[in-house]
Protein backbone atom coordinates (compact mmCIF):
# COMPACT_ATOMS: atom_id res chain seq x y z
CA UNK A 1 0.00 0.00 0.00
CA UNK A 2 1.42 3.51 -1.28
CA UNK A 3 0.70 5.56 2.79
CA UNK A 4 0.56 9.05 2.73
CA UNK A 5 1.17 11.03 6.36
CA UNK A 6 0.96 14.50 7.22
CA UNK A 7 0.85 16.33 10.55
CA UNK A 8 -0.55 19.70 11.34
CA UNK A 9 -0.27 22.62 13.87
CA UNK A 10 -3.87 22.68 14.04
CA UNK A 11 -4.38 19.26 15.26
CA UNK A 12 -2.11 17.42 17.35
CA UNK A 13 -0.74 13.81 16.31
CA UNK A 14 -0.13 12.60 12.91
CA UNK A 15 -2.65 11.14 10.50
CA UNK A 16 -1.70 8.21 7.89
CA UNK A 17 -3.62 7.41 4.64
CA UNK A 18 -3.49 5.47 1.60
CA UNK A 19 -2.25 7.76 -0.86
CA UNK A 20 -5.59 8.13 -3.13
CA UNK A 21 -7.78 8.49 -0.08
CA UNK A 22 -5.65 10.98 1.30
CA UNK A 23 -5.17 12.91 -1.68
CA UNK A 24 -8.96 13.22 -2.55
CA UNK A 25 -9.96 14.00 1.29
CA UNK A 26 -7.29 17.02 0.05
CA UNK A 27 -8.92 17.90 -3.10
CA UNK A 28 -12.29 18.06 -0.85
CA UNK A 29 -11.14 20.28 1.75
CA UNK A 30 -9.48 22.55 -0.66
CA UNK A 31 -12.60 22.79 -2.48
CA UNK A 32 -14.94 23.14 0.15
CA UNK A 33 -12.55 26.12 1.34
CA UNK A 34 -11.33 27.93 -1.53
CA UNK A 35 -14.69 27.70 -4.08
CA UNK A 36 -16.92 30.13 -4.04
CA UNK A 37 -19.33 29.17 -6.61
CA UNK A 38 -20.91 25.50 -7.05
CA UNK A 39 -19.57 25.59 -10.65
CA UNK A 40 -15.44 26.26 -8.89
CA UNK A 41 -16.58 23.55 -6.38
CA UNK A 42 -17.38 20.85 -9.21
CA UNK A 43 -13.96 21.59 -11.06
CA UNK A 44 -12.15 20.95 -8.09
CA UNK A 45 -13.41 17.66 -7.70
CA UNK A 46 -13.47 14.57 -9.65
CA UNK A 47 -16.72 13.31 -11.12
CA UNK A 48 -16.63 10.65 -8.46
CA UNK A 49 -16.30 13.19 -5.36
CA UNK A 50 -18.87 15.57 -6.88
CA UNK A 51 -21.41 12.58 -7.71
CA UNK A 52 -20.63 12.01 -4.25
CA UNK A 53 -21.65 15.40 -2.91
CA UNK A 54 -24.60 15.88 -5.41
CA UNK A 55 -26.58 12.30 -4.04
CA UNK A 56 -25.53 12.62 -0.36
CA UNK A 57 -26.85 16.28 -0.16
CA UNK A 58 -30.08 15.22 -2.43
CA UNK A 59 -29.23 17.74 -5.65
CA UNK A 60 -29.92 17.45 -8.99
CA UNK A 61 -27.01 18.25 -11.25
CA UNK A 62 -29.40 19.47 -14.16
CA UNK A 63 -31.00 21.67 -11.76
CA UNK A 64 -28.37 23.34 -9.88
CA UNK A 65 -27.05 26.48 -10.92
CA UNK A 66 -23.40 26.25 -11.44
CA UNK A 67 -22.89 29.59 -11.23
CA UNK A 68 -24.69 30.49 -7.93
CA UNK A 69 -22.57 31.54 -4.83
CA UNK A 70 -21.09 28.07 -2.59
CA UNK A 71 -20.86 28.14 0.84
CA UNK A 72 -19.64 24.62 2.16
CA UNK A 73 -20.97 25.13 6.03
CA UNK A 74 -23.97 26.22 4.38
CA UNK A 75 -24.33 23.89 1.25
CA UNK A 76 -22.95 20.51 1.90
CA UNK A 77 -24.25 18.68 4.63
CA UNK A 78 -21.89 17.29 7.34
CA UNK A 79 -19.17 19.84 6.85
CA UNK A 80 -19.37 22.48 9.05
CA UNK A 81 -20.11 19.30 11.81
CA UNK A 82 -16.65 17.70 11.26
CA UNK A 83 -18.59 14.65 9.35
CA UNK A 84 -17.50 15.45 5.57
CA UNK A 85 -15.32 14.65 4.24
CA UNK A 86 -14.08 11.44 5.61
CA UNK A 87 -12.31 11.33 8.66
CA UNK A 88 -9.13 9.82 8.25
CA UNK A 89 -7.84 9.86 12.14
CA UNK A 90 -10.93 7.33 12.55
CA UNK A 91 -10.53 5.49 9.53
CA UNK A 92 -7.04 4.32 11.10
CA UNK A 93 -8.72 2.29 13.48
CA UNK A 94 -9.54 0.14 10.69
CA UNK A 95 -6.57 -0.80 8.92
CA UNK A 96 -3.96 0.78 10.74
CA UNK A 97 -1.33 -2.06 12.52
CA UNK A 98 -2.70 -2.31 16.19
CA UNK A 99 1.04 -3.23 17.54
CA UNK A 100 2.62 -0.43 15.79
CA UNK A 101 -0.12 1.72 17.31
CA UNK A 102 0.34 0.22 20.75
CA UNK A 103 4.62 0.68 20.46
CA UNK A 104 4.17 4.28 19.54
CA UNK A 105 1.62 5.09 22.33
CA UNK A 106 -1.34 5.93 20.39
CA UNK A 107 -4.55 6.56 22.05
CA UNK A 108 -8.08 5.76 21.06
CA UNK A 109 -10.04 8.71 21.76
CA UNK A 110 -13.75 9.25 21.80
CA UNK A 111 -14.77 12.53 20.04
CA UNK A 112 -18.31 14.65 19.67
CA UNK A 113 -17.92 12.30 15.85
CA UNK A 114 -16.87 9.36 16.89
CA UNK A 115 -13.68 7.22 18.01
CA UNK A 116 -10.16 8.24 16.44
CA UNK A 117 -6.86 6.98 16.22
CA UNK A 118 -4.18 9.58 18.15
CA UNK A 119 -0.73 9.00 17.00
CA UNK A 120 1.97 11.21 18.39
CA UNK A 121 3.06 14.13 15.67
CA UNK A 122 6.62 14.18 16.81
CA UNK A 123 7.16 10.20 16.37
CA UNK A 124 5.85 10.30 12.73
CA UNK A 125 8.79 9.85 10.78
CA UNK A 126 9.50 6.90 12.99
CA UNK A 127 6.53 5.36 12.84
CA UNK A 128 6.47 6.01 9.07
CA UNK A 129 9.71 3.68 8.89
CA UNK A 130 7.87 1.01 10.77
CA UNK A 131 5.11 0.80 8.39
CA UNK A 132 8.54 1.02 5.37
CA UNK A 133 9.84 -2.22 7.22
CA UNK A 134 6.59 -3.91 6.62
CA UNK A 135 6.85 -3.16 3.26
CA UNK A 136 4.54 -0.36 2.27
CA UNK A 137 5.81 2.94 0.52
CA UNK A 138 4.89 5.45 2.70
CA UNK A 139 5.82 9.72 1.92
CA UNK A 140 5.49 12.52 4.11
CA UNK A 141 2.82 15.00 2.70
CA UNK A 142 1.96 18.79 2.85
CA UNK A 143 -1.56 17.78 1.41
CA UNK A 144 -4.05 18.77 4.27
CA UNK A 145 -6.03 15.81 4.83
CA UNK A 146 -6.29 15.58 8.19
């Protein structure tokens, strides 16, 4: 598996991914924060995320107006709450080596959205090379997916 990590000042801890997941949770976030009309919003996506977007919010794309004003807090549902797009800190409980976890400390933590996987930020690049020696290619990121 191609693992994408990336920490951030914002949040604490470090957040792994597989490298397409990560890098469309990106492409999300950066659309939801930089478009300002539904028409910039759709050509920041791919047709996949936007399909996505368009059945989970209940919108018709033949009746939406590409060219009115996009608010994501306002427009998509589940963003301004912390539920879209996907969360990857909880998606690491489900694939993410449980004795790695356990040698680096991490912490399962219960959340107003749910249970997520707290790895510590400053311990990334060492727990990156653990996941190396078990054969996965895994890159530090700037991408903001977390």
């Amino acid at each position: 598996m191609h693992i994408l990590y990336t920490t951030s000042d914002e949040f604490e801890g470090v957040v792994f991914a597989e490298k397409a997941k990560a890098e469309s949770v990106a492409r999300i976030y950066d659309a939801c924060r930089t478009a300002t009309t539904w028409r910039e919003f759709r050509d920041l996506l791919s047709e996949d995320e936007f399909e996505e977007v368009l059945v989970n919010n209940e919108l018709d794309q033949a009746g939406l107006d590409l060219d009115a004003g996009f608010d994501a807090a306002r427009d998509i549902a589940g963003y301004a709450d912390g539920f879209y797009p996907d969360w990857l800190q909880s998606d690491m409980l489900d694939w993410f080596p449980k004795d790695i976890a356990a040698r680096y400390g991490s912490d399962q933590q219960g959340t107003l959205n749910g249970e997520i996987l707290m790895l510590p930020a400053d311990l990334a690049d060492q727990i990156a090379t653990d996941l190396a020696l078990r054969g996965h290619k895994v890159d530090r990121s700037e991408l903001f997916f977390y």
